[in-house]
C-alpha atoms as a PDB file:
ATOM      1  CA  UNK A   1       6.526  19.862  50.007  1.00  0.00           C
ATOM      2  CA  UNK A   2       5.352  21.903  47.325  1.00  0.00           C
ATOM      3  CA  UNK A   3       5.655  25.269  45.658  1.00  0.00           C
ATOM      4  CA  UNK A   4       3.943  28.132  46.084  1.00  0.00           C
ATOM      5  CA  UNK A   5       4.558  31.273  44.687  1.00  0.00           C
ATOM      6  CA  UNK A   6       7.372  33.787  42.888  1.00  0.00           C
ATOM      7  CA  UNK A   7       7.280  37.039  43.877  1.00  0.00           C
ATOM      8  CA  UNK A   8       8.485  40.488  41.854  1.00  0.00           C
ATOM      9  CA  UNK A   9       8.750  43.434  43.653  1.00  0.00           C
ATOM     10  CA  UNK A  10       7.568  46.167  41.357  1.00  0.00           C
ATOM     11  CA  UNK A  11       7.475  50.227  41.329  1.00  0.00           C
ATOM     12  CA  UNK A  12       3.759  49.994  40.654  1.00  0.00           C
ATOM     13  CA  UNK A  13       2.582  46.527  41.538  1.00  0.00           C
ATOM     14  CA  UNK A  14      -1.181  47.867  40.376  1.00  0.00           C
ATOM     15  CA  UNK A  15       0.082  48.787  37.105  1.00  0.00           C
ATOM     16  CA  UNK A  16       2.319  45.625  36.444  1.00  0.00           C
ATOM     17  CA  UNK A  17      -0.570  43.019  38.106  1.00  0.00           C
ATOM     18  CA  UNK A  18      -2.645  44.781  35.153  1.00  0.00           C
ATOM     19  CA  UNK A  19      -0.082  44.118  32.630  1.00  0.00           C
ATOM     20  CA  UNK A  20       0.181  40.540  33.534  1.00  0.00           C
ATOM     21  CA  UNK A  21      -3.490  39.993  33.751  1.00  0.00           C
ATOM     22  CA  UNK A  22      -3.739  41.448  30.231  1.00  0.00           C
ATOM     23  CA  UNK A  23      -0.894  39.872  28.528  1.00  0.00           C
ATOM     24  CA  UNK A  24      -0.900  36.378  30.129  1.00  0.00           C
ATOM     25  CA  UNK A  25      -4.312  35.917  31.475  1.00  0.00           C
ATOM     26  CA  UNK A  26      -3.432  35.255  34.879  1.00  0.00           C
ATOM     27  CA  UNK A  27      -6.282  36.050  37.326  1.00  0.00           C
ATOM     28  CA  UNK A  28      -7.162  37.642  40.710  1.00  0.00           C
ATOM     29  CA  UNK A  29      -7.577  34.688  43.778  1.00  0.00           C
ATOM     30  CA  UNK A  30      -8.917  37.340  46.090  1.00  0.00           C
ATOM     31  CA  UNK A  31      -5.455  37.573  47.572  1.00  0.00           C
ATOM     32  CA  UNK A  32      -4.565  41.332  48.252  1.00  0.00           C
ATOM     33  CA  UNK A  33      -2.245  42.441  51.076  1.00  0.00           C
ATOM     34  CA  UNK A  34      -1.662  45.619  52.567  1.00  0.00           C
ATOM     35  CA  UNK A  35       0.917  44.821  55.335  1.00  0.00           C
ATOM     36  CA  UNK A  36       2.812  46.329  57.944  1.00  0.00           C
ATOM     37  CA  UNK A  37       3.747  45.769  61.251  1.00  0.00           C
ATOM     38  CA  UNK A  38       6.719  44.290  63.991  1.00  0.00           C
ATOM     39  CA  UNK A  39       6.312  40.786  62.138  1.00  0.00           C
ATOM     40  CA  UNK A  40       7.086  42.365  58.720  1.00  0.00           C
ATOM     41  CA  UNK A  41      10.112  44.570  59.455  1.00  0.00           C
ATOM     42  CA  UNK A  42      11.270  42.048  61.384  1.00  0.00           C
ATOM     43  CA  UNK A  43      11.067  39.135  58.330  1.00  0.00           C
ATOM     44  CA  UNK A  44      12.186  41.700  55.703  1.00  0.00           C
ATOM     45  CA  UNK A  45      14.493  43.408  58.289  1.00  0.00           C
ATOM     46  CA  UNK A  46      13.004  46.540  56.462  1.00  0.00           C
ATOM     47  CA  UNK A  47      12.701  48.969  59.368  1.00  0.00           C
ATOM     48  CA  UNK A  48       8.493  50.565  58.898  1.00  0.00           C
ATOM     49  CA  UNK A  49       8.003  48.342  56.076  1.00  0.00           C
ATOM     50  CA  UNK A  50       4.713  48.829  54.299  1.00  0.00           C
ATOM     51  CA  UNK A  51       3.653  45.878  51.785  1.00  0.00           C
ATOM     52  CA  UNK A  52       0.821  46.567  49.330  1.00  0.00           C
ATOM     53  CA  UNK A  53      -0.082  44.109  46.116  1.00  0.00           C
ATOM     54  CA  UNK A  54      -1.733  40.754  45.041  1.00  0.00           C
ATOM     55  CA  UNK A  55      -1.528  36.860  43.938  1.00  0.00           C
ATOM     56  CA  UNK A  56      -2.364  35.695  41.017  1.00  0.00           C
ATOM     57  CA  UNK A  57      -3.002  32.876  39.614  1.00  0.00           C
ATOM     58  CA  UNK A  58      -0.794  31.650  36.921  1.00  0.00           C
ATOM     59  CA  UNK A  59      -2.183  30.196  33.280  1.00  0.00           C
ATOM     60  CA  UNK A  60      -2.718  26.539  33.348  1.00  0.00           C
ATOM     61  CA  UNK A  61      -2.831  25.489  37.030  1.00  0.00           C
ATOM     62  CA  UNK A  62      -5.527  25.153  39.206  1.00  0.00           C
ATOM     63  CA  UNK A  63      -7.381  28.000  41.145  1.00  0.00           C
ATOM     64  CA  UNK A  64      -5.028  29.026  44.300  1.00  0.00           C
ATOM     65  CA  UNK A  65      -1.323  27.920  43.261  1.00  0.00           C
ATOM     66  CA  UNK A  66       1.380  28.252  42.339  1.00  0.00           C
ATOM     67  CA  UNK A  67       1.007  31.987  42.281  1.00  0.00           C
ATOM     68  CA  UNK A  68       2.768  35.392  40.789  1.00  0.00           C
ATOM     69  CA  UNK A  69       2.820  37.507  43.978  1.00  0.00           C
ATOM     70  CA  UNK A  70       3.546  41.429  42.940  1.00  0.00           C
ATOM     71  CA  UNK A  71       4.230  43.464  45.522  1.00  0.00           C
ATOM     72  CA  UNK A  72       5.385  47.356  46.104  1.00  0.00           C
ATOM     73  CA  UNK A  73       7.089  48.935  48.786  1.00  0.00           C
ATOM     74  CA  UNK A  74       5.968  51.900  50.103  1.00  0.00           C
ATOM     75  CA  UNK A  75      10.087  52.440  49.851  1.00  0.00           C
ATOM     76  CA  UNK A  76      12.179  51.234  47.492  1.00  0.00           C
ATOM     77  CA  UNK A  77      15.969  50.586  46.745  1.00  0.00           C
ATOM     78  CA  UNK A  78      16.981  52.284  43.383  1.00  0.00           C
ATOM     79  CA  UNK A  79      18.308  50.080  40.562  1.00  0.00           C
ATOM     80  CA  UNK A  80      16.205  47.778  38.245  1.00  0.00           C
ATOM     81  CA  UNK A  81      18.974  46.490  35.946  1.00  0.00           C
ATOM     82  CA  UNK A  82      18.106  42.710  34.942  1.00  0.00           C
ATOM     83  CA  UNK A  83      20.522  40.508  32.539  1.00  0.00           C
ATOM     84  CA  UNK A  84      20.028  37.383  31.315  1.00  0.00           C
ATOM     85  CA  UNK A  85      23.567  36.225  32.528  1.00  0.00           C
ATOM     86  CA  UNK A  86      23.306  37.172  35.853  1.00  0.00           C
ATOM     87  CA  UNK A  87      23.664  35.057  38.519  1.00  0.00           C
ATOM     88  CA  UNK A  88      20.286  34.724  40.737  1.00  0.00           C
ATOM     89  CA  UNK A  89      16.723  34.446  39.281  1.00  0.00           C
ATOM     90  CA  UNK A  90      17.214  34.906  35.230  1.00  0.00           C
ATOM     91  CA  UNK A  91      13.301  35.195  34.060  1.00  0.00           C
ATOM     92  CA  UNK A  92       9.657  33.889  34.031  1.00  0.00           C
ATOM     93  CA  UNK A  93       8.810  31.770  31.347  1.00  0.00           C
ATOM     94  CA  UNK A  94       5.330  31.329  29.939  1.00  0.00           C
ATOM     95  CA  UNK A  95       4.324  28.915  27.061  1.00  0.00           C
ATOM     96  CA  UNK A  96       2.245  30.513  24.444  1.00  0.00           C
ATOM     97  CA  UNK A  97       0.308  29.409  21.553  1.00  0.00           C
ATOM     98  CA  UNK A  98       1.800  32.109  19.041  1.00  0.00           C
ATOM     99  CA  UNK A  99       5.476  33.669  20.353  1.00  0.00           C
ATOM    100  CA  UNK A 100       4.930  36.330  17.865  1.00  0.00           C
ATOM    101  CA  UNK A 101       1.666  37.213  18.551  1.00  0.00           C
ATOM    102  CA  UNK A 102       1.937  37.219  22.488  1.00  0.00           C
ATOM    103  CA  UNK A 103       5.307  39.343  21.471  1.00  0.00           C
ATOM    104  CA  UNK A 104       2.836  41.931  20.339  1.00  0.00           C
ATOM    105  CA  UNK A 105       0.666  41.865  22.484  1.00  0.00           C
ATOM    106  CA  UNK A 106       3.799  42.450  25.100  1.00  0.00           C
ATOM    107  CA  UNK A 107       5.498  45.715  22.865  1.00  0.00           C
ATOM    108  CA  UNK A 108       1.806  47.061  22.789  1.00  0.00           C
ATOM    109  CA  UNK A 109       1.730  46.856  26.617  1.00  0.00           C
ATOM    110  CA  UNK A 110       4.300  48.749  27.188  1.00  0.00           C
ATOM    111  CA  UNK A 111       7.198  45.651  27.508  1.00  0.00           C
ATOM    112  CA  UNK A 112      10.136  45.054  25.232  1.00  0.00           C
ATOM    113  CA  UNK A 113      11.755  42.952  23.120  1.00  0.00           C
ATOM    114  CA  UNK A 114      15.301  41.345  24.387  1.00  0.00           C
ATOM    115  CA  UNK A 115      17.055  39.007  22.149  1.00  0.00           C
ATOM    116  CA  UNK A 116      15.768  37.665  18.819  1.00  0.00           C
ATOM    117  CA  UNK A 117      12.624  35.558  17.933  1.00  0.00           C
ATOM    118  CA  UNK A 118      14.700  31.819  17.426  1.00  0.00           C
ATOM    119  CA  UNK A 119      13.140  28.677  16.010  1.00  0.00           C
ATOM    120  CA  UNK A 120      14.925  25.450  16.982  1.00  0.00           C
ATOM    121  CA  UNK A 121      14.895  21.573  16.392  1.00  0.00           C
ATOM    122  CA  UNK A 122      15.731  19.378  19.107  1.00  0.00           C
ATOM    123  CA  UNK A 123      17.396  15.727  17.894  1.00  0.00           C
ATOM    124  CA  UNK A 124      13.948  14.234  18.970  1.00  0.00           C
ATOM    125  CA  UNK A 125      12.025  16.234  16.145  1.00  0.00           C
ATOM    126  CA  UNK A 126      10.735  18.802  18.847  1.00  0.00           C
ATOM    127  CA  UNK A 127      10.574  22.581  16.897  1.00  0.00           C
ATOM    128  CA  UNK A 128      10.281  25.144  19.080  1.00  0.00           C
ATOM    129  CA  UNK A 129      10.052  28.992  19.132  1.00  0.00           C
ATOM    130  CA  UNK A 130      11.565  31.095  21.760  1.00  0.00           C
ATOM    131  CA  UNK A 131      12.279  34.797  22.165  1.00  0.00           C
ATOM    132  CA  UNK A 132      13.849  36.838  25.096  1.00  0.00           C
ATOM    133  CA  UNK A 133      11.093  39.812  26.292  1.00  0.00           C
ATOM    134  CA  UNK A 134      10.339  42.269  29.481  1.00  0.00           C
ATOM    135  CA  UNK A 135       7.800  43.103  31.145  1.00  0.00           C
ATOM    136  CA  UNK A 136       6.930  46.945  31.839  1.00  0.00           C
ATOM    137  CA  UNK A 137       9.393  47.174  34.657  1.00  0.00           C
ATOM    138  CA  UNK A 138      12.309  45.238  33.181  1.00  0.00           C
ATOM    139  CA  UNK A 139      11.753  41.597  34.681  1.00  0.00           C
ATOM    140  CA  UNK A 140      12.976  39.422  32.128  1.00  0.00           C
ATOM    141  CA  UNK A 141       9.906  36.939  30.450  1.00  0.00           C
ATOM    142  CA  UNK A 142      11.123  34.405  28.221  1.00  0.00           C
ATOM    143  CA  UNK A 143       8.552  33.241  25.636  1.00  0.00           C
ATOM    144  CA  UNK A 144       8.081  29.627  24.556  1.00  0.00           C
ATOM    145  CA  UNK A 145       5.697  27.348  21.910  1.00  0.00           C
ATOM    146  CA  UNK A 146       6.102  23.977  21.175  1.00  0.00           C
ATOM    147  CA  UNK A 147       5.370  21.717  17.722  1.00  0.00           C
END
């Protein structure tokens, strides 16, 4: 058993693969769909379903998995409100050399900032930096460096 891939269904899955290319480096595998078909409405029970996106490869594993699948409907159900204390998938976390910097780099993409930069000190003499951030569609992207 292993795992393989998160998936984030997005309004513009072109323009939110871009952001996450830019901001966290991850990178195409060649792994585009465009799908439709019996087989799909039937798995999404999504009646004409129409799938279009990509995988990509996340920062520091190996070339094919795990992957960040972003995907678009051709239609959508309205609503896009994500909180950090509600139940089901909370947020994507990425470690980063510089929380502040890759902050910026976030804001200037188009993302924002939710919560407040925090440094910590675990009892074992671990410091760490973390801060609360979105992407460009509101998925939640917590932000994490380690001394």
């Amino acid at each position: 058993m292993r795992y393989v891939h998160t998936n984030i269904i997005a309004k513009d899955s072109a323009k939110l693969i871009n952001f996450y290319k830019s901001v966290f480096k991850c990178k195409s595998i060649g792994e585009t769909r465009d799908l439709r078909g019996d087989w799909l409405d039937k798995m999404t029970g999504v009646p004409n379903a129409h799938i279009v996106g990509e995988h990509l490869c996340l920062p520091g594993y190996g070339e094919n998995k795990p992957t960040l699948e972003i995907f678009s409907y051709e239609n959508t159900e309205p609503g896009n409100s994500h909180k950090i204390n509600q139940c089901g998938l909370a947020h994507l976390a990425f470690e980063v050399d510089n929380v502040e910097d890759t902050l910026n780099e976030i804001l200037a993409a188009g993302g924002t900032q939710f919560g407040e930069v925090v440094k910590t000190e675990y009892a074992d003499g671990r410091k760490a930096v973390f801060v609360y951030t979105t992407d460009i569609e509101g998925n939640i992207i917590e932000l994490q460096s380690w001394s």
